[in-house]
Protein backbone atom coordinates (compact mmCIF):
# COMPACT_ATOMS: atom_id res chain seq x y z
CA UNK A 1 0.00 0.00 0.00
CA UNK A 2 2.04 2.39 -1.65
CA UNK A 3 -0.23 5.10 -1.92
CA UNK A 4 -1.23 5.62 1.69
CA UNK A 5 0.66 8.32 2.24
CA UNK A 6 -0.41 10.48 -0.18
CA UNK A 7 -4.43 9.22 0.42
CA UNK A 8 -3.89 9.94 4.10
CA UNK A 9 -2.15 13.82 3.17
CA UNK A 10 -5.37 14.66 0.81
CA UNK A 11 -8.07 12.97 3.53
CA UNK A 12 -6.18 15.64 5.99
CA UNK A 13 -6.11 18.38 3.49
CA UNK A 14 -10.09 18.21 2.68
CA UNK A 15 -11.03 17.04 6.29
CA UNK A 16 -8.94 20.66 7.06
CA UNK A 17 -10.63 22.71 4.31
CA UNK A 18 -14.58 21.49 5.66
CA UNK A 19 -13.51 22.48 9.03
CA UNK A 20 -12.65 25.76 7.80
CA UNK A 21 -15.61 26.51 6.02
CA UNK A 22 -17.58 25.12 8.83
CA UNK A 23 -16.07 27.60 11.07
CA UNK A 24 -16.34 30.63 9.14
CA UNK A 25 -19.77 30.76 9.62
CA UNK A 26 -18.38 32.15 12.79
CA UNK A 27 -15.96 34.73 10.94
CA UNK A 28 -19.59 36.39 9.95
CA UNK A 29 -20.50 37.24 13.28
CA UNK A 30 -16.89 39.78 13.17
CA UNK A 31 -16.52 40.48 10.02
CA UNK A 32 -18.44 41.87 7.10
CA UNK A 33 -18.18 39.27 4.39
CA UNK A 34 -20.96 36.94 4.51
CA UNK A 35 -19.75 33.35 4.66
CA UNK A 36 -20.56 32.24 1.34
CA UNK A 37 -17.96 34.68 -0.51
CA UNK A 38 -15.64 33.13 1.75
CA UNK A 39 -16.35 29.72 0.13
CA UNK A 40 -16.17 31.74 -3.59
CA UNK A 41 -12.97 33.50 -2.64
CA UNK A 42 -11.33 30.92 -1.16
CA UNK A 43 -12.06 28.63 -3.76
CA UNK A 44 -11.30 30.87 -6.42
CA UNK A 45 -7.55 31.58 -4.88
CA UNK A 46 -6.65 28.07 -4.49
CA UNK A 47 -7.99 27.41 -8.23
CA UNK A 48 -5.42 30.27 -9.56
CA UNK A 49 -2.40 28.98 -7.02
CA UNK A 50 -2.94 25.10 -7.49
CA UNK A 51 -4.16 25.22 -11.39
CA UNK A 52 -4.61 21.46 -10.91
CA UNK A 53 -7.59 22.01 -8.77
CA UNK A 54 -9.65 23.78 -11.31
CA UNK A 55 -9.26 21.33 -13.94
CA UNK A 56 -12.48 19.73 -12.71
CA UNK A 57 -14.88 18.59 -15.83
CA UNK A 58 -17.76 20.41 -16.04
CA UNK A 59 -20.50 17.31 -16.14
CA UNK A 60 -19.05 16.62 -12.22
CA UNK A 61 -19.47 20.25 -11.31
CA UNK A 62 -23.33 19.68 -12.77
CA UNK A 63 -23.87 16.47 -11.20
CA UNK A 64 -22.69 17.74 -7.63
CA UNK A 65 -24.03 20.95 -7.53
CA UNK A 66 -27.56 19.38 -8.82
CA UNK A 67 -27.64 16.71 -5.47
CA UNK A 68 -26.52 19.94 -3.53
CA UNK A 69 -29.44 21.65 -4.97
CA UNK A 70 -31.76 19.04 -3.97
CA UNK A 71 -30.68 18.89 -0.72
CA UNK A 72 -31.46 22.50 -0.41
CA UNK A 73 -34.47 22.89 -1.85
CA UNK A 74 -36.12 20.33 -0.04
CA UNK A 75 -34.78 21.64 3.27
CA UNK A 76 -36.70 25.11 2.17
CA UNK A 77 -40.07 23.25 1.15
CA UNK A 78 -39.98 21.75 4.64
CA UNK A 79 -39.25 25.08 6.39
CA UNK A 80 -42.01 26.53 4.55
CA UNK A 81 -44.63 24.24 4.93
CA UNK A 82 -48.20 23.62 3.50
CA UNK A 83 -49.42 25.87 6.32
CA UNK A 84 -46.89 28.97 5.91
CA UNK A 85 -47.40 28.80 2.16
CA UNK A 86 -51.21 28.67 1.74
CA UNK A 87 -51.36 31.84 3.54
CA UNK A 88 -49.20 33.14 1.08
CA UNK A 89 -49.97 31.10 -2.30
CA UNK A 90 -51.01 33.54 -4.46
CA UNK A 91 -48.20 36.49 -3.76
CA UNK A 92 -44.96 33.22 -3.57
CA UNK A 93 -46.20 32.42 -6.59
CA UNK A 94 -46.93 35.69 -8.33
CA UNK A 95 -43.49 36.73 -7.04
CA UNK A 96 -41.26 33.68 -8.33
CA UNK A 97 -42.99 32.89 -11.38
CA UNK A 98 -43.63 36.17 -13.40
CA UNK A 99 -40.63 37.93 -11.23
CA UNK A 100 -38.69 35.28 -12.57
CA UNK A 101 -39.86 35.59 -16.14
CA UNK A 102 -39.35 39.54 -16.32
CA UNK A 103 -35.83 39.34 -14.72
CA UNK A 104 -34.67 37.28 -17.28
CA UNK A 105 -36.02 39.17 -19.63
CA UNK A 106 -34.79 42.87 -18.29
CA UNK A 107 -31.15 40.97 -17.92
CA UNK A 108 -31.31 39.97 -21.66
CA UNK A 109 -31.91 43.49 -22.81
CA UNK A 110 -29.04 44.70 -20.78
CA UNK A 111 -27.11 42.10 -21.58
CA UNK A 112 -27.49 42.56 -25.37
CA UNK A 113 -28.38 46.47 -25.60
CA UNK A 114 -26.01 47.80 -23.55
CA UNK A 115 -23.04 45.00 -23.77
CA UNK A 116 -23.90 43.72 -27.06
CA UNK A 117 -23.56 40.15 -26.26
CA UNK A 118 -25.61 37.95 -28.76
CA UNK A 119 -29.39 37.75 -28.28
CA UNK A 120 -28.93 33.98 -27.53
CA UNK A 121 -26.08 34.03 -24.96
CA UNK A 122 -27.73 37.28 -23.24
CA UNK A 123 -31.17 34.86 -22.96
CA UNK A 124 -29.60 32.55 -21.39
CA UNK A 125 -27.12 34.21 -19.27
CA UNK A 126 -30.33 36.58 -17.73
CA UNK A 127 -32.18 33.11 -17.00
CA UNK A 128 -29.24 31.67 -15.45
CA UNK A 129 -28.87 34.88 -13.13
CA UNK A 130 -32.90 35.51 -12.67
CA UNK A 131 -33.20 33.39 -9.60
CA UNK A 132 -32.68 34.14 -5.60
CA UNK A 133 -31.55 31.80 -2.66
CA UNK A 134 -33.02 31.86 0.49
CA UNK A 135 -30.10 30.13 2.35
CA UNK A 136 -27.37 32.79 1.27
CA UNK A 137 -30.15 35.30 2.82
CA UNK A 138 -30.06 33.70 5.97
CA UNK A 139 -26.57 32.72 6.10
CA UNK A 140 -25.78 36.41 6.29
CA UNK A 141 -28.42 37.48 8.81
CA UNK A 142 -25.66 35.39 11.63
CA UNK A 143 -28.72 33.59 13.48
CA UNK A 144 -31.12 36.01 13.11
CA UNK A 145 -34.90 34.70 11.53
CA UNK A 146 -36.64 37.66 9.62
CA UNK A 147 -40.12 37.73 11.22
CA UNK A 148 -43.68 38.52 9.45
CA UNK A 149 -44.50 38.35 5.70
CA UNK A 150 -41.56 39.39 4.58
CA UNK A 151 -39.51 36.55 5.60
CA UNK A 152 -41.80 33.96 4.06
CA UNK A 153 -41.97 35.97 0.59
CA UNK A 154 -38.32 35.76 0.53
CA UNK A 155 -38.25 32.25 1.49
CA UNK A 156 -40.44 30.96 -0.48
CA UNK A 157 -39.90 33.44 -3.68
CA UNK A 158 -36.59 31.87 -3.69
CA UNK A 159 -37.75 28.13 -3.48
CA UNK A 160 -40.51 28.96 -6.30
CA UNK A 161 -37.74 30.36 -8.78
CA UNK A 162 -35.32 27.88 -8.60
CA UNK A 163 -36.89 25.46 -10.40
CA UNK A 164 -38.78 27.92 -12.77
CA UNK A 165 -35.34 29.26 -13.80
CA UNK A 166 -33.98 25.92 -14.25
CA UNK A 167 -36.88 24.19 -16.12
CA UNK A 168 -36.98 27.80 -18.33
CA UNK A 169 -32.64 27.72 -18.77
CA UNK A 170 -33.22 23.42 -20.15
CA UNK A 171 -36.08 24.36 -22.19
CA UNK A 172 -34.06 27.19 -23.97
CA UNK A 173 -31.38 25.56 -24.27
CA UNK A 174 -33.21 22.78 -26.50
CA UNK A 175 -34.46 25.40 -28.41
CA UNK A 176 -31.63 25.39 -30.89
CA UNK A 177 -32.94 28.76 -33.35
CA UNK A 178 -35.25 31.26 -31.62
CA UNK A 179 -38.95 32.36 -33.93
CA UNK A 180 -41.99 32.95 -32.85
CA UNK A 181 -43.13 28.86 -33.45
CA UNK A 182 -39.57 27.61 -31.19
CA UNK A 183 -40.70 30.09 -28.54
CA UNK A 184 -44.18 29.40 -28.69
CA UNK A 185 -42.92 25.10 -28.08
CA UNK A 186 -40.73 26.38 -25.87
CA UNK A 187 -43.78 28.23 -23.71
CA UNK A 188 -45.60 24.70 -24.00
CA UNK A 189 -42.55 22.78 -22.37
CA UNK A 190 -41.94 24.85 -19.98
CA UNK A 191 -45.45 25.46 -18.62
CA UNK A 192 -45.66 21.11 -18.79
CA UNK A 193 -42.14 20.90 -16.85
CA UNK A 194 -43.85 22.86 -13.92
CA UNK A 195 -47.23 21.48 -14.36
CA UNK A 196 -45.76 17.76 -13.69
CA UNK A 197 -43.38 18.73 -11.28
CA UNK A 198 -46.13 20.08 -8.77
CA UNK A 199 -48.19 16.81 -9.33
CA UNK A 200 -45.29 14.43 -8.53
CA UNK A 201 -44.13 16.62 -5.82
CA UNK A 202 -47.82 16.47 -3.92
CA UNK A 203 -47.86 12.75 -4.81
CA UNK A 204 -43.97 12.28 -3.75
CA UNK A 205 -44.74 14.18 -0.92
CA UNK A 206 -47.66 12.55 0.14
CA UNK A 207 -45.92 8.96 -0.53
CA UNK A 208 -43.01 9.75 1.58
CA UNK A 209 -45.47 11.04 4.13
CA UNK A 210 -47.06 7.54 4.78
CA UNK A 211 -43.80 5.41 3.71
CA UNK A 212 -42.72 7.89 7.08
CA UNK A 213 -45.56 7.03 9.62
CA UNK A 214 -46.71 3.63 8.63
CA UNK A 215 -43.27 1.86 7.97
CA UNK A 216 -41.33 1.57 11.03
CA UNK A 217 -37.52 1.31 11.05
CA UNK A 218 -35.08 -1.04 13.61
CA UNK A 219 -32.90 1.85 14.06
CA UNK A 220 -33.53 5.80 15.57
CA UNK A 221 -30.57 6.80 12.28
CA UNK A 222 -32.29 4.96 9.84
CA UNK A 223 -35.07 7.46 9.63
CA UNK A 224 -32.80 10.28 8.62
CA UNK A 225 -31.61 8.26 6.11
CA UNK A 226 -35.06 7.30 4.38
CA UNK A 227 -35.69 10.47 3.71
CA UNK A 228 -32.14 11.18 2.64
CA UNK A 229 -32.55 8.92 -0.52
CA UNK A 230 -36.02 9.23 -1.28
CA UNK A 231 -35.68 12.88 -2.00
CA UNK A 232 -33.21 11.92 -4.74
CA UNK A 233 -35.92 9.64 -5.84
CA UNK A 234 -38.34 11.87 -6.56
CA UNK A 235 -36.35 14.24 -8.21
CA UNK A 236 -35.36 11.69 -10.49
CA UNK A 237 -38.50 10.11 -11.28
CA UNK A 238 -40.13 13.65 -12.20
CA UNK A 239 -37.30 14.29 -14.43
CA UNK A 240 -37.56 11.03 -16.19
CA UNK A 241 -41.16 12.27 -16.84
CA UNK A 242 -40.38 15.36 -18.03
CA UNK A 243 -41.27 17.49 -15.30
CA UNK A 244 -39.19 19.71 -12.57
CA UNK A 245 -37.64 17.56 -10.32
CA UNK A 246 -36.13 20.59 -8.49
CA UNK A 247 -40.32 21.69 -8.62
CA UNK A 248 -41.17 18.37 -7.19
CA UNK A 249 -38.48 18.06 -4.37
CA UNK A 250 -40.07 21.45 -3.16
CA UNK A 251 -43.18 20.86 -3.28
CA UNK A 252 -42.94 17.20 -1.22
CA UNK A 253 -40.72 19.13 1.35
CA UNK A 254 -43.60 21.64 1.72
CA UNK A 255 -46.37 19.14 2.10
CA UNK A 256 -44.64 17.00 5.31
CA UNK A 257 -43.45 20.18 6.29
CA UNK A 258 -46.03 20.91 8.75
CA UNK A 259 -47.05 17.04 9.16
CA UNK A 260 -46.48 15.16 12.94
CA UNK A 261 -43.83 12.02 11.56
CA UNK A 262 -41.76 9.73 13.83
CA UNK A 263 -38.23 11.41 14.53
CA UNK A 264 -39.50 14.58 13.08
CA UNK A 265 -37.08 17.01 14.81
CA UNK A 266 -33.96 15.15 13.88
CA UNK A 267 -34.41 14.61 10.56
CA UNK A 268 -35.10 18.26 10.03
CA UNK A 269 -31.93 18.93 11.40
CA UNK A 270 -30.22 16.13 9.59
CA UNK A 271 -31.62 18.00 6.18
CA UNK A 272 -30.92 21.42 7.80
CA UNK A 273 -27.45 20.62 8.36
CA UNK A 274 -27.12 18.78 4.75
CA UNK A 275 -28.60 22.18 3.08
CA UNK A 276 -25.84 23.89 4.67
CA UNK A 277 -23.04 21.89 3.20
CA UNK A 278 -25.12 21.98 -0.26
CA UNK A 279 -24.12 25.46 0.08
CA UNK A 280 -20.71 25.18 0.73
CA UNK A 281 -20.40 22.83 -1.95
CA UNK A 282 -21.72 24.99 -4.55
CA UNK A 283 -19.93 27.60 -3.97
CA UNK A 284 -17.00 26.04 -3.94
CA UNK A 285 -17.67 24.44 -6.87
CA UNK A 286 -18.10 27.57 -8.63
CA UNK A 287 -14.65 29.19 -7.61
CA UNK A 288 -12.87 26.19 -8.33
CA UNK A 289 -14.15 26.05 -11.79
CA UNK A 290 -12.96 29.92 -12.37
CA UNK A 291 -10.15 31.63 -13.36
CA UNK A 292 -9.38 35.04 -11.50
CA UNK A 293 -6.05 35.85 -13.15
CA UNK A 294 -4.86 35.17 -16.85
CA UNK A 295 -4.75 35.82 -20.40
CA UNK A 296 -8.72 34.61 -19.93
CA UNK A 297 -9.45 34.71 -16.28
CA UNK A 298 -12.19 36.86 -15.18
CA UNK A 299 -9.67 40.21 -14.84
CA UNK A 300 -7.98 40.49 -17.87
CA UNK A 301 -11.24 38.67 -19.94
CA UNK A 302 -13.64 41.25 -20.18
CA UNK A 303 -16.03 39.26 -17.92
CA UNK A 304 -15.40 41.83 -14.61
CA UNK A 305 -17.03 45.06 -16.22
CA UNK A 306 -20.08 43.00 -17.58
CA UNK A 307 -20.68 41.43 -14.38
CA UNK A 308 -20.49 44.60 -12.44
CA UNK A 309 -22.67 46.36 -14.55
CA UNK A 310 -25.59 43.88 -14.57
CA UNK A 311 -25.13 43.05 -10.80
CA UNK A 312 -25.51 46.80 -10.55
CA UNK A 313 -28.25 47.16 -12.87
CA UNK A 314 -29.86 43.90 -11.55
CA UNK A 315 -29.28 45.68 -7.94
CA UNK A 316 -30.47 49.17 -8.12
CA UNK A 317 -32.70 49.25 -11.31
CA UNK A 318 -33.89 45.61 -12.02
CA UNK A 319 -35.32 44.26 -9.47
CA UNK A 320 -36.42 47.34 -7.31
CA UNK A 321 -38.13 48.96 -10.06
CA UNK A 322 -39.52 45.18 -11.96
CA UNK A 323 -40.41 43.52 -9.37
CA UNK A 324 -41.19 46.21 -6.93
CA UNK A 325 -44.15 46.73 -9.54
CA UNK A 326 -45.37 43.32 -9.25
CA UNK A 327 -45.56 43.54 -5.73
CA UNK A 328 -46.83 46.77 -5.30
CA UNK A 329 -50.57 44.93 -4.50
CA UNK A 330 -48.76 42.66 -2.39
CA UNK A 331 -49.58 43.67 1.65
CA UNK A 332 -46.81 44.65 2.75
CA UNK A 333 -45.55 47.71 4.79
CA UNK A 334 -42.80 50.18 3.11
CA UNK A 335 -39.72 48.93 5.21
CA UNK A 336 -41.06 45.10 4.00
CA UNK A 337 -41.26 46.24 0.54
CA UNK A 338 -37.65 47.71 0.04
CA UNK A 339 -35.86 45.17 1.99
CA UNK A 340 -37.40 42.02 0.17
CA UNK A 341 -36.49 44.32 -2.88
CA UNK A 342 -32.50 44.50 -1.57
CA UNK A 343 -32.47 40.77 -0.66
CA UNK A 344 -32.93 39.10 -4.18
CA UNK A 345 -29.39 37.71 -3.59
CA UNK A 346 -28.29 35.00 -5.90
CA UNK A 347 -26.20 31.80 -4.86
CA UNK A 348 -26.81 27.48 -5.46
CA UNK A 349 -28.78 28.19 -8.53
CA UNK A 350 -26.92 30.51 -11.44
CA UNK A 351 -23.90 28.12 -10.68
CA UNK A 352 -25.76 25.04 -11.62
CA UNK A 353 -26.91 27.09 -14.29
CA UNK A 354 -23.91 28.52 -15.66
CA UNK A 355 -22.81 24.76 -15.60
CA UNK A 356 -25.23 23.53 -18.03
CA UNK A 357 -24.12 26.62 -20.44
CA UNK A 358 -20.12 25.31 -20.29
CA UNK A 359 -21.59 21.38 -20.61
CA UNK A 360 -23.96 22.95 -23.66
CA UNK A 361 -21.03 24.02 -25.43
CA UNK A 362 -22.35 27.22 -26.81
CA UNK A 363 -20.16 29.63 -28.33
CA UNK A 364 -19.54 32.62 -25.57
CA UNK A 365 -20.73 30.25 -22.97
CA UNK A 366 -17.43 29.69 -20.76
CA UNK A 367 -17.75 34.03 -21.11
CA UNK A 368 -21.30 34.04 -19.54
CA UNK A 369 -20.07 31.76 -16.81
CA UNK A 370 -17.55 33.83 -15.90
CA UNK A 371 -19.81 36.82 -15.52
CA UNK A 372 -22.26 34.69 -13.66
CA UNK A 373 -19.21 34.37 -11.29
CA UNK A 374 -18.86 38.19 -10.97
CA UNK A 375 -22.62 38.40 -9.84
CA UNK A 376 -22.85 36.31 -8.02
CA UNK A 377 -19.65 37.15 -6.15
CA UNK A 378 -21.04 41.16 -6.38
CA UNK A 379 -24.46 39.74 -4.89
CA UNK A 380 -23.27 37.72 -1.73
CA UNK A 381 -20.57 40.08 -0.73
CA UNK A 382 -21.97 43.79 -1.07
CA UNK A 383 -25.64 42.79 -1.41
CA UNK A 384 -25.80 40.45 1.40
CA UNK A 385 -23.29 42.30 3.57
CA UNK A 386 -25.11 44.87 4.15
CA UNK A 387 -28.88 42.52 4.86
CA UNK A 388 -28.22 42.80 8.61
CA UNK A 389 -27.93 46.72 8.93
CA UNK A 390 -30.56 47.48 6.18
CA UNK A 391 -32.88 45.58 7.85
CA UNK A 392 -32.02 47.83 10.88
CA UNK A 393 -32.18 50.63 8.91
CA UNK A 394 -35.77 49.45 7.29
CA UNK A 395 -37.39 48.76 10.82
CA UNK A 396 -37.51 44.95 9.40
CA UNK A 397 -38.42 42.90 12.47
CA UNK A 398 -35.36 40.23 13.47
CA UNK A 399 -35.65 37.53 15.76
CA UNK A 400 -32.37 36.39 16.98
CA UNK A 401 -32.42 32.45 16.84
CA UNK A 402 -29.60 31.02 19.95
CA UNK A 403 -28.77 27.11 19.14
CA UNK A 404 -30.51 25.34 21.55
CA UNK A 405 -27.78 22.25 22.44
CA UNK A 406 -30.15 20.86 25.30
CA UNK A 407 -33.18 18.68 24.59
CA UNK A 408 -35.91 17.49 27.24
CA UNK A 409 -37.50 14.73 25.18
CA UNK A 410 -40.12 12.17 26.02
CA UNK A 411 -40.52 9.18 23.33
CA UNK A 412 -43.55 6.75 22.71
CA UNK A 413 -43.82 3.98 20.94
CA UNK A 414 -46.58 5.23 19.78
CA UNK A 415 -47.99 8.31 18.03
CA UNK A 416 -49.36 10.42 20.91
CA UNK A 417 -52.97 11.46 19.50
CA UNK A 418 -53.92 13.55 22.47
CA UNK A 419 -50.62 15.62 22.61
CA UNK A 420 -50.63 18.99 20.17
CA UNK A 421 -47.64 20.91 19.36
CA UNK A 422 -47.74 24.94 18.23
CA UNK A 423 -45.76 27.94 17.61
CA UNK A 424 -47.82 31.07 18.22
CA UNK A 425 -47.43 32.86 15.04
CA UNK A 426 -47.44 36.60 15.17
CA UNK A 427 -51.30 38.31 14.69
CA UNK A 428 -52.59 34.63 15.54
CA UNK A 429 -55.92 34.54 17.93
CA UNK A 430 -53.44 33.25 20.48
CA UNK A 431 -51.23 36.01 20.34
CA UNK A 432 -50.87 38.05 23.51
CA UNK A 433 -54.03 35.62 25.09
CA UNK A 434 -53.42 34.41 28.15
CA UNK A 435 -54.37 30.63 29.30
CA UNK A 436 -57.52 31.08 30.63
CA UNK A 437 -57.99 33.04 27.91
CA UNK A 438 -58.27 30.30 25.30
CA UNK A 439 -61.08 30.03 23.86
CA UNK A 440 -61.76 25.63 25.08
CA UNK A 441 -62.35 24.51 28.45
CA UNK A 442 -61.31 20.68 27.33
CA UNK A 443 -57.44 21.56 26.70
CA UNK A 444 -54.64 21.58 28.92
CA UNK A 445 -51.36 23.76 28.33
CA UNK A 446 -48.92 21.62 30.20
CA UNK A 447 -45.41 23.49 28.73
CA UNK A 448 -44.47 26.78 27.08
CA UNK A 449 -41.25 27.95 25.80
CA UNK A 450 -39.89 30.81 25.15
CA UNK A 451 -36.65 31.88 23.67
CA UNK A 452 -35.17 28.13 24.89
CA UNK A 453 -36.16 28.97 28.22
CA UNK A 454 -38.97 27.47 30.35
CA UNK A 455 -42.18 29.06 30.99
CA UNK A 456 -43.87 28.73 34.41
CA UNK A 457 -47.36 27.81 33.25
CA UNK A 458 -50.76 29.52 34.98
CA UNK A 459 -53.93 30.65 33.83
CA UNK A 460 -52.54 33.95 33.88
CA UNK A 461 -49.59 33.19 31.73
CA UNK A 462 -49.58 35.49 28.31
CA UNK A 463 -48.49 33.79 25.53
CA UNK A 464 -46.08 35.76 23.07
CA UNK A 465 -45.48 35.36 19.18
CA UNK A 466 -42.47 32.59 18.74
CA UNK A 467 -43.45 30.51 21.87
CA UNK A 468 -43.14 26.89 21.20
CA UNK A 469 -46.83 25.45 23.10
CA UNK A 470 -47.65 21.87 24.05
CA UNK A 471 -50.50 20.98 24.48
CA UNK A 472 -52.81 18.19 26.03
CA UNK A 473 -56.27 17.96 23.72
CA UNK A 474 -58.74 15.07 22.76
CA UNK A 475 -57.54 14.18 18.91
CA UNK A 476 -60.54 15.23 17.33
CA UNK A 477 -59.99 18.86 18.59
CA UNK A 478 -56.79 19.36 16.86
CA UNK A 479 -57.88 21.47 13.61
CA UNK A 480 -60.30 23.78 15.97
CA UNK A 481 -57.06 24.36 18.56
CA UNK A 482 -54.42 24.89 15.26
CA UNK A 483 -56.53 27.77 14.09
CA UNK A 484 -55.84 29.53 16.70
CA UNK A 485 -51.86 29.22 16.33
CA UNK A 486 -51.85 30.77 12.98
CA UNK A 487 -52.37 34.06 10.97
CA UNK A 488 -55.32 33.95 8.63
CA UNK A 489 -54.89 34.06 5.06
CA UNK A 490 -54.03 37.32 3.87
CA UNK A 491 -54.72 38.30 0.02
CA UNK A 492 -52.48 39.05 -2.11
């Protein structure tokens, strides 16, 4: 075993680099740069000092960063939920579907008019940079969890135009010459790509909902793991029928979201923590895979001025004055407004993206990828370091979420019908009630927490938006009690 050696040197080398990037989530908290650029920077660097390391092929940067997307886009669905998002249907999907479409659009007139790329390359370069990511926006928030409507339009904006960008990027890039009849097949495709993705992912969803509670497991890991490769499943079964599977793996996320499962809590940590590295991943991925220095790196190729100037346009003109119009009937108040205006911050899904333009071999495409680079880059480090203090500056309400390393758990073998779990959202009817207050004399509130502390429970206890309830109810009582955990429906 020759080769030891050398095996055990690169096993230290990458173990060395995770830890890294695992700890500068921690940088964020003192510095500036939100953790993600870290990942592109550093990346980027080690691509320009070690050239072996960016002589990656292109179909394994595609293949990785599409597993990493999965990951992540399921971990979103689930953080949505069914409940979060039908309160909010119409505006998520307003927002990511036709804020997607004119984005891409806007960035192909730039693109072309001012820049005078081709009209192809500048279609498909404002596609691949039309989409947002909710985990770079929370990454650089440092622990803090944007509360009221604005936070779930971001969040779930960003899940709904990831796969729209994606399924509209594969569709164009099929389309080989661009006429009226090509775009009008091309409309058809797309709108049949989203229509079966949503199906599969409610019947994925709903499948790996019961495979969940009716098929028990010999093992507490095991059910972390389940999920782990059915996920993959269901993205791959959609795409085999022509649909989204990005769409699909969403959408089943969203619909056991909200749902009581055995080992709930630590697989949505497993997933949490898996969505995290996706991330990493990706990012990495993408400054590996780019050349900062050079007769063609992204200085000296003419890619650095493009970028700039559609990250700037996309920035300050694009998107504020776009999609600002499409949500102008969209309730929300003025601070709201402008910051989920700033935070259209781009990460995971123009890298994937810009991969399938380099695997498509287009002529101008490895050009477009680098400017996707520059945007991106552009996006995560001036755009998303400065979320925290315009949200201060916006009056955009921040709840600061501590890790809570202590658990007080209780475990049946059975699923415990009678026992009802809440979070008090804010403007629900149990919002500043106290618990006599409640509106059933057949219920028992046996814990409250708040902030990760306990709650000393009597009638006269006032319970506060965030506070994590348990509750002790007859089964049948369980949709009556829930209604009065949540916000109404609010139109668009």
């Amino acid at each position: 075993m020759t080769d030891v050696t050398p095996f055990a040197a690169a096993v230290l080398i990458v173990s060395l680099a995770a830890l890294a990037a695992v700890l500068s989530n921690r940088l964020g908290k003192w510095l500036p740069i939100p953790a993600p650029a870290l990942f592109l920077g550093a990346a980027a660097a080690a691509s320009d000092i070690w050239p072996a390391l960016g002589r990656i092929p292109i179909t394994l940067v595609q293949q990785v960063v599409t597993i990493a997307l999965v990951v992540i886009l399921f971990d979103g669905g689930m953080q949505i939920g069914r409940r979060r998002f039908r309160a909010n249907a119409a505006a998520i999907t307003w927002i990511g579907v036709a804020g997607t479409l004119v984005t891409a659009a806007a960035l192909a007139l730039a693109a072309h008019l001012i820049f005078g790329l081709d009209w192809r390359i500048s279609l498909l370069l404002g596609t691949a940079l039309s989409p947002t990511d909710p985990a770079v926006v929370f990454s650089v928030l440092g622990g803090r969890q944007i509360e009221g409507r604005a936070g779930t339009l971001l969040q779930g904006e960003s899940g709904a135009n990831d796969p729209v960008g994606i399924a509209l990027l594969v569709v164009l890039l099929e389309t080989s010459r661009f006429h009226w009849d090509a775009l009008g097949s091309a409309a058809g495709e797309f709108a049949a790509q989203l229509l079966v993705g949503a199906v599969a992912g409610v019947a994925g969803g709903r499948g790996l909902l019961w495979f969940m509670r009716r098929v028990p497991l010999p093992a507490a890991g095991l059910y972390s793991l389940r999920v782990l490769v059915c996920v993959p499943a269901i993205y791959g079964a959609t795409t085999l029928l022509h649909g989204s599977g990005f769409l699909a793996v969403l959408v089943a996320g969203m619909m056991i979201g909200d749902e009581r499962a055995p080992f709930r809590a630590e697989i949505e940590r497993f997933h949490s923590a898996l969505a995290t590295l996706g991330e990493i991943v990706a990012f990495a991925m993408l400054g590996l895979t780019i050349q900062v220095t050079g007769p063609h790196g992204v200085l000296e190729g003419g890619a650095l001025p493009i970028g700039l100037g559609l990250a700037g346009l996309l920035a300050v003109v694009i998107r504020p004055v776009l999609v600002g119009a499409l949500i102008q009937r969209i309730r929300l108040e003025r601070g709201e407004r402008l910051f989920v205006l700033w935070t259209g911050l781009k990460g995971a899904v123009p890298i994937l993206l810009g991969s399938f333009l380099l695997h498509s071999g287009i002529s101008g495409a490895h050009r477009a990828y680098e400017i996707i680079f520059v945007v991106v880059a552009f996006s995560v480090i001036v755009q998303g370091g400065t979320v925290p203090v315009v949200a201060r500056w916006l009056g955009v309400p921040l709840r600061t979420v501590h890790p809570r390393p202590w658990t007080m758990n209780a475990r049946f073998e059975e699923e415990p019908d009678s026992l009802h779990r809440y979070t008090v959202a804010s403007g629900s009817p149990a919002d500043g009630t106290t618990v006599s207050g409640l509106p059933f004399a057949d219920l028992w509130v046996s814990v409250i927490i708040r902030r990760g502390r306990l709650v000393t429970v009597t009638p006269d206890t006032r319970l506060r938006s965030g506070d994590e309830v348990l509750i002790l109810a007859e089964p049948t009582a369980g949709p009556a009690i829930e209604a009065l955990f949540i916000t109404e429906p609010q139109a668009p």
